[in-house]
Structures are given as structure tokens and as C-alpha cells.
Protein backbone atom coordinates (compact mmCIF):
# COMPACT_ATOMS: atom_id res chain seq x y z
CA UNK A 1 146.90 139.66 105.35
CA UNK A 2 149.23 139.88 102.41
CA UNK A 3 149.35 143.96 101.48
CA UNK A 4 151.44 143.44 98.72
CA UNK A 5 149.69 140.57 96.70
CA UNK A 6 146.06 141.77 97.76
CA UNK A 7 147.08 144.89 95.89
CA UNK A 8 148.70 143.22 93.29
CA UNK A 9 145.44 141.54 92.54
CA UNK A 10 142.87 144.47 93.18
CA UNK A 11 144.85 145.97 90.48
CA UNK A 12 144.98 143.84 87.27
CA UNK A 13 141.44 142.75 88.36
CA UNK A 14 140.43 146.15 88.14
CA UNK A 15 142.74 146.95 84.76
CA UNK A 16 140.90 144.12 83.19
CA UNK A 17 137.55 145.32 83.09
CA UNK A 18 136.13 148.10 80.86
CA UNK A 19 133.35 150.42 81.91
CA UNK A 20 130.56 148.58 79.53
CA UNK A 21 131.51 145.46 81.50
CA UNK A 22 129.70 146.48 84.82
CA UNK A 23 127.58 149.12 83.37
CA UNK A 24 128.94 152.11 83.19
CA UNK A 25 129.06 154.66 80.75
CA UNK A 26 132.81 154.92 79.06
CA UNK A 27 132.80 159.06 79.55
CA UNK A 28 135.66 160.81 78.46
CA UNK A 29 138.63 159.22 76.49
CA UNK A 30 140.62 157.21 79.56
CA UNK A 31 144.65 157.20 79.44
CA UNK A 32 144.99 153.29 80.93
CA UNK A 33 142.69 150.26 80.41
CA UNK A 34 140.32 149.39 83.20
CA UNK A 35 137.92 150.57 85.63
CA UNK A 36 139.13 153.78 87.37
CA UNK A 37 139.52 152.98 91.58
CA UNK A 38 136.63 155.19 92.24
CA UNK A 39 134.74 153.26 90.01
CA UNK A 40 135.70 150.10 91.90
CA UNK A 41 134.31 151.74 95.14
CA UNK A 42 131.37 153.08 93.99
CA UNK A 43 130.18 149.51 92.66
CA UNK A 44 131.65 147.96 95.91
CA UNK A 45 130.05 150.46 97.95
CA UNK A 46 133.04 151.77 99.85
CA UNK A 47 134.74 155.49 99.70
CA UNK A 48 137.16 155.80 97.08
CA UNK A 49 140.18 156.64 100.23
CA UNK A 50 139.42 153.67 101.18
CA UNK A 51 139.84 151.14 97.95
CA UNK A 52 143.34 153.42 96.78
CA UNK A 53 144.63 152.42 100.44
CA UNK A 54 143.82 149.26 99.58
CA UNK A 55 145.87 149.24 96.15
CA UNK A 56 148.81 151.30 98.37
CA UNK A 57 149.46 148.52 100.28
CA UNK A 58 148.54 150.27 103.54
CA UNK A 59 144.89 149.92 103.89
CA UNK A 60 143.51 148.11 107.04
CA UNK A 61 142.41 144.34 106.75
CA UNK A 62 138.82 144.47 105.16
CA UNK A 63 135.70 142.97 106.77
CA UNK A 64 134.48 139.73 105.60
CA UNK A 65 131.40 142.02 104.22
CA UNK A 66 133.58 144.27 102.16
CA UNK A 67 135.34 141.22 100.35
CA UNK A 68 132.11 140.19 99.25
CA UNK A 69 131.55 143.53 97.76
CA UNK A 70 134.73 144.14 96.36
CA UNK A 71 134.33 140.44 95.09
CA UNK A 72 131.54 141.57 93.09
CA UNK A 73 132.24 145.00 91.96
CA UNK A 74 135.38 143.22 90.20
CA UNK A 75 133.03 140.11 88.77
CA UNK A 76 135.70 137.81 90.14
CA UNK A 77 134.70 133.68 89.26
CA UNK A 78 134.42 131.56 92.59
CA UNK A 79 138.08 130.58 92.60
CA UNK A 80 139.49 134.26 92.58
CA UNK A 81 136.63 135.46 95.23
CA UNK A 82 138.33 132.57 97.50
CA UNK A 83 141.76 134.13 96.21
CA UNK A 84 140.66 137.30 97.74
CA UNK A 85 139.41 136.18 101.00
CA UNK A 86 143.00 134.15 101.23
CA UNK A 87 145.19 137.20 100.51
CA UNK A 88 143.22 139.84 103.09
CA UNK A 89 143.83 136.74 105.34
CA UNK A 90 140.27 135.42 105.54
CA UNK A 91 138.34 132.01 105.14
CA UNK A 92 136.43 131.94 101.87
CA UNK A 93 132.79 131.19 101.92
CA UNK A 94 132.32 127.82 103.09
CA UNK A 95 130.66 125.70 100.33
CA UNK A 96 127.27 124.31 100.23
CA UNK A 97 125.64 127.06 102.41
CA UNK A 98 123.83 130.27 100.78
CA UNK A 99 126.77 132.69 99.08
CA UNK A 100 126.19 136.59 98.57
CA UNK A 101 129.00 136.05 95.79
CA UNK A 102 126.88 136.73 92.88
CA UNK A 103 128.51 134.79 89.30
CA UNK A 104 130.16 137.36 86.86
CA UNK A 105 127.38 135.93 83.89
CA UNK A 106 124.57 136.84 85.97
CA UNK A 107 125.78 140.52 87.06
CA UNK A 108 126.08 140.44 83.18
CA UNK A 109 122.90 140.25 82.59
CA UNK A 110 122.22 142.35 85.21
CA UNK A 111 124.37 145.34 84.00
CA UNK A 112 122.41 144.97 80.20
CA UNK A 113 118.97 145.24 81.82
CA UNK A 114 118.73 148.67 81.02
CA UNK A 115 115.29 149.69 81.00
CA UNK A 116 113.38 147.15 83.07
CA UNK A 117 113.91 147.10 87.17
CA UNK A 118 115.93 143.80 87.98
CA UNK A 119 117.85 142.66 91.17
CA UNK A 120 119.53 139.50 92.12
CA UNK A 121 118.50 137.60 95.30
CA UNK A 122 119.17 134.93 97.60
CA UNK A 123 116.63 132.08 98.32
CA UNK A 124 116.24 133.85 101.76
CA UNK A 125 115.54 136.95 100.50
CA UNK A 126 119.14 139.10 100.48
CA UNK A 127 119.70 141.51 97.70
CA UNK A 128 122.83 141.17 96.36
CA UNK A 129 122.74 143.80 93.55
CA UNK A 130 120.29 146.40 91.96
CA UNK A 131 119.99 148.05 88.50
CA UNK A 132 119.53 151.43 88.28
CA UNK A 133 116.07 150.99 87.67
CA UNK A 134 115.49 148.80 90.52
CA UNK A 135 116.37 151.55 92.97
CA UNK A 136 114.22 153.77 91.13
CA UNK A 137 111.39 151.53 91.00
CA UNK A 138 111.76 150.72 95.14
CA UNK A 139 115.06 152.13 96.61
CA UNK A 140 118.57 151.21 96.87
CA UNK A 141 118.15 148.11 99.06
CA UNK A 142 121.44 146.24 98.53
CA UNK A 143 122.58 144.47 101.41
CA UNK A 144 119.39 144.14 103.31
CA UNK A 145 116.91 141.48 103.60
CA UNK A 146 113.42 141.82 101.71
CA UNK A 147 111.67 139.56 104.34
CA UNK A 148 113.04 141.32 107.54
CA UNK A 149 112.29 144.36 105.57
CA UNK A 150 108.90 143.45 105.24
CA UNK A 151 108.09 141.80 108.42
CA UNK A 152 110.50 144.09 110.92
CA UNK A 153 110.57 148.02 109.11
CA UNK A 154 107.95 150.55 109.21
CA UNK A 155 107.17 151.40 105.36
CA UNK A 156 108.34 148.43 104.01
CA UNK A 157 104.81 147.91 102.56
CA UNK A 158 104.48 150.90 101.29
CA UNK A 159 105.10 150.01 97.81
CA UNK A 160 102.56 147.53 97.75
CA UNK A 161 98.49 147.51 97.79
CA UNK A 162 97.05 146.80 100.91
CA UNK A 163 94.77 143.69 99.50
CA UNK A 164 98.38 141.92 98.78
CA UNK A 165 100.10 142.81 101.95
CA UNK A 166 98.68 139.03 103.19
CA UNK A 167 100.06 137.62 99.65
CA UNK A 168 103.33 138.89 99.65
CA UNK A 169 103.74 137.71 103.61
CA UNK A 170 102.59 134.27 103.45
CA UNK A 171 104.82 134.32 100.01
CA UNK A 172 107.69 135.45 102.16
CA UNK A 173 106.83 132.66 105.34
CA UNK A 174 106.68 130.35 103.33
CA UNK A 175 109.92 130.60 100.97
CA UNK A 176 112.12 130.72 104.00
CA UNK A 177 110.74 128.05 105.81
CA UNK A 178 111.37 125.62 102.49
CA UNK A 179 114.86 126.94 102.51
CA UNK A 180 115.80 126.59 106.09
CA UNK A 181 114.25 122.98 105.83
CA UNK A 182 116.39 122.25 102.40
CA UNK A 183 119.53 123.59 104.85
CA UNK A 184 118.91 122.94 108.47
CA UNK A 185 122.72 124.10 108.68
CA UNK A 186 122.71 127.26 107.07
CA UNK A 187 123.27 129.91 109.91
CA UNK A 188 121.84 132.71 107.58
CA UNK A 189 118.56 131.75 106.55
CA UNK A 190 118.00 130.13 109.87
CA UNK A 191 119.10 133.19 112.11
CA UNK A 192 116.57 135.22 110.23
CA UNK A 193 113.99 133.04 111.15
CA UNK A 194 114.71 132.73 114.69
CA UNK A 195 114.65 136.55 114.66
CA UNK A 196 111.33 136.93 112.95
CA UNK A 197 109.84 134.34 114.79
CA UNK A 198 110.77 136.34 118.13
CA UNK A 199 110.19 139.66 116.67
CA UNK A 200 107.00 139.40 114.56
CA UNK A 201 103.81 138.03 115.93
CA UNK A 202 102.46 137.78 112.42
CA UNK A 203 105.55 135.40 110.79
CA UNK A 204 105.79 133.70 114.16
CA UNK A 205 101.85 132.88 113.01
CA UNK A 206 102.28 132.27 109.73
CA UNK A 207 105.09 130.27 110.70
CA UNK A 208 103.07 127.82 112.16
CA UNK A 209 100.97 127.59 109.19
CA UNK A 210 104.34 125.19 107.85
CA UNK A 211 103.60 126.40 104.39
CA UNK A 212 106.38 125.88 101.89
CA UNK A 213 104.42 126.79 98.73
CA UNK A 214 105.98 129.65 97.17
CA UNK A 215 103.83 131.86 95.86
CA UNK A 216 105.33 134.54 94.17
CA UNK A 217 102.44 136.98 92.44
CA UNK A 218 102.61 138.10 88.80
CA UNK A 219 101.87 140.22 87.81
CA UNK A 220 103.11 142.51 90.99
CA UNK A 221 101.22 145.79 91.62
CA UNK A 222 103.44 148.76 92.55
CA UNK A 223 102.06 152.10 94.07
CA UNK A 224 104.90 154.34 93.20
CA UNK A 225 105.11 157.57 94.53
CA UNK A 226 105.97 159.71 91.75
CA UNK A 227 104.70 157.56 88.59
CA UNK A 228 101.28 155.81 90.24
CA UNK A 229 100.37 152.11 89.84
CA UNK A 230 102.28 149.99 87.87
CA UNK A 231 101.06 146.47 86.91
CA UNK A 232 104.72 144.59 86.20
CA UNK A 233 104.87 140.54 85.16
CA UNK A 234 107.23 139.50 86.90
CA UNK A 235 110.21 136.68 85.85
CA UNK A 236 112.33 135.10 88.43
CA UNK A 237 115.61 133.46 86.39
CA UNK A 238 117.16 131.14 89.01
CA UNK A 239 120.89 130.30 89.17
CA UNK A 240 122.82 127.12 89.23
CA UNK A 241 121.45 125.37 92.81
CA UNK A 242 118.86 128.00 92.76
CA UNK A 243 120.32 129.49 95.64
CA UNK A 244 120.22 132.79 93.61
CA UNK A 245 117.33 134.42 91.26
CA UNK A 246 117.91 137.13 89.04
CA UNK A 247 114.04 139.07 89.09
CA UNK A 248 112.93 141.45 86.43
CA UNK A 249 109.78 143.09 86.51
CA UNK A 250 108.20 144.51 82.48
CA UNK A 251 104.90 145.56 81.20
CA UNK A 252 103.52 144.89 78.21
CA UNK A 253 103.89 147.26 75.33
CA UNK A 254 100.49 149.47 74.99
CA UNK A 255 99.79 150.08 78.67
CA UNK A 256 99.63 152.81 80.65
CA UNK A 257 102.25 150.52 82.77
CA UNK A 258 104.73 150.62 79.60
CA UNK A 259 104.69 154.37 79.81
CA UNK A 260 104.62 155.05 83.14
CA UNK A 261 107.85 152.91 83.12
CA UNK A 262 109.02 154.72 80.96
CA UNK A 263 108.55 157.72 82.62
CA UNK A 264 110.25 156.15 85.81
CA UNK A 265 113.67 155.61 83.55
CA UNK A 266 113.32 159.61 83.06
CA UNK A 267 112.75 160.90 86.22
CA UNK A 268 113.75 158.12 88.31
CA UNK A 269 117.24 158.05 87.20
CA UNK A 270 117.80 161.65 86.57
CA UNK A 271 119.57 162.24 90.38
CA UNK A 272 121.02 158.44 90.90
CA UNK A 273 124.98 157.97 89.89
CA UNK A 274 125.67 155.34 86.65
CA UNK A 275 124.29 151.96 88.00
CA UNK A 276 125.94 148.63 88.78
């Protein structure tokens, strides 16, 4: 691990991005350029102790997990992600599996998506980043799995109607068996299987069903807690190799969906910190 040029780099990535960039709210007038280091945390998820030990030179080595993060907080391009990994001593992702590095345009998009819940994906189902209304809409999920959630957690289905619960898991079944067939050597997607399989009598059932059609529902029906039923179309924007999707949920202008979303930015958002 190289202290000094891993902090050299944290650094001017950090000076070189302005709050709008990852969207945040500029606040008060700021005496340098850049993010400020407890911005950089909050977006990668990590105390703000932690990241300024980083910058000091005398932070430990950081997990493979917490490059990733720190990777996207500073919407660093494939090369300088495998820069990072390099300097903290680490082997980059290894190309042509799944990558939780999500592209700089995309969290773009992401970060302008200011009134409509949208989230970027893998193929197998990780979530790699929320907007704030996506948390408000179903929680902060980032960094878990939406199948293993919904096959493995109590109250994963929550959210959803009943009548779709079978929908959403053959939907689920049946997208990562066509990606763990498209990459028979892609440990992640195929170590989630092999725990669902063992774990869940229903996937290991649907499983055997060797359905690859995806279907994904749209519109989607949400049951949220403090807002009701929401009736949201649903768009799924895939990336280059489709190994990512960027999905945003709307309702059409006129419904009692479009105001009860509406409501949800109000109320929803009132307690959460500025969003990715």
C-alpha cells in the first residue's frame, strides 16, 4: 500500500468535484474547490475519521469493499478505479465478470433524478447506489442483494401486494439463472445461487422450472407505509454489456400516484441527509 500516493490521489480526486456533481446541495460559500472529506465519506459510506486518515497518510489498508465505495463516491472512470485498487495495494476488478464500479455518466444521471425513485443495479440483483427518493420509496438498501433480500429476509415483501409476490419471484429465478448461464465463471452471481438454492425451498423450486424469461412488471404496485399504493411504470436503462441497469420508477401526471409521490418527496425526505 502506497500511503503517500493513495492520498495524493484521494485528494485532487476529491478537489475536482463540486457538490452539484454528486448531488449535493452547494450550502454555504466554501473556501477551497471540491467536495469537503466528510462529504466523500458520507457518499462512500464510511465515517469521516476514517477517510481524513486516509488523506493523512496513516489510515489502515482499506477493504476491497471500501475501494469500491470510495471508487464511486469520487466518480472515478475504470482506469483510475484500477489506479486506486493499485495504490491501497490491491488487484483491480478482474475484467469480464460482474463489476459494482458503477460509470461516472450513469451516477450522473442518477444524482439529476431528483424527484422520481431510481437505483442502479447489477444483472444479479446488487444495488450499487440509491437516490434519495429511492430510500424513501423502499429503504436505504445499498450494498445488499434484492433477490437474497427477497427470497432469504423476513419483510422483504412487504412493499409489495401479495397477488405479485409469485411475479416478482419467478421474475427474480429467472433473471439470475440467465445470468449465471451467460457467465458460468462469475463467482458472484453463481454463489448467490448456490446459496438460495440451499436456503430457499421456493427458488430451489423455481429453480428447476429453468426459466430465463425476465419478466420484469410495469407498472410495479407499491404499498407504502406512510403514502398508500402507488402504481409506478417502471424503466430499466441498461449499461454498456448490460451488466448494469439504471431503474426509475414515475407516474403519470393526474393520478392519485403523481401526488402521492409527491407527497413521498415531502415527507419522505424530510429526516434523510442530501442524497448520492
Amino acid at each position: 500500500m502506497d500511503r503517500t500516493e493513495l492520498a495524493d490521489f484521494l485528494r485532487r480526486a476529491r478537489t475536482r468535484l463540486a457538490p452539484a456533481d454528486v448531488g449535493l446541495s452547494p450550502g454555504p460559500r466554501r473556501r477551497t474547490p471540491g467536495l469537503r472529506r466528510e462529504e466523500v465519506a458520507q457518499l462512500a459510506g464510511m465515517s469521516s475519521d476514517y477517510y481524513t486518515r486516509l488523506e493523512q497518510r496513516r489510515g489502515p489498508r482499506p477493504s476491497r469493499q471500501m475501494l469500491t465505495a470510495l471508487a464511486r463516491a469520487l466518480r472515478l472512470t475504470d482506469a483510475e478505479r484500477d489506479h486506486l485498487f493499485h495504490l491501497a495495494g490491491e488487484e483491480p476488478p478482474r475484467p469480464g465478470g460482474s463489476t459494482e464500479h458503477v460509470r461516472p455518466g450513469l451516477l450522473m444521471i442518477l444524482d439529476r433524478l431528483h424527484d422520481l425513485p431510481a437505483s442502479v443495479l447489477t444483472d444479479w440483483g446488487q444495488i450499487l447506489a440509491q437516490n434519495a427518493m429511492s430510500v424513501a420509496l423502499t429503504g436505504d438498501h445499498t450494498g445488499t442483494n434484492v433477490i437474497r433480500r427477497w427470497f432469504l429476509e423476513p419483510g422483504a415483501r412487504d412493499l409489495a401486494p401479495p397477488e405479485n409476490h409469485e411475479q416478482h419471484a419467478r421474475a427474480h429465478a429467472a433473471a439470475l439463472r440467465a445470468v449465471t448461464t451467460a457467465r458460468p465463471d462469475d463467482p458472484g452471481p453463481n454463489a448467490l445461487a448456490a446459496e438460495l438454492r440451499a436456503a430457499s425451498p421456493e427458488f430451489e423450486a423455481l429453480w428447476a422450472e429453468h426459466d430465463v424469461v425476465v419478466r420484469r412488471p410495469s407498472p410495479k404496485r407499491f404499498v407504502h407505509p406512510v403514502v398508500g399504493v402507488l402504481d409506478l411504470d417502471c424503466e430499466v436503462l441498461l449499461s454498456d454489456g448490460h451488466s448494469q441497469q439504471l431503474v426509475v420508477h414515475s407516474a403519470r401526471p393526474g393520478t392519485t400516484t403523481h401526488e402521492r409521490l409527491a407527497l413521498l418527496r415531502v415527507v419522505g425526505l424530510q429526516d434523510l441527509t442530501p442524497s448520492r
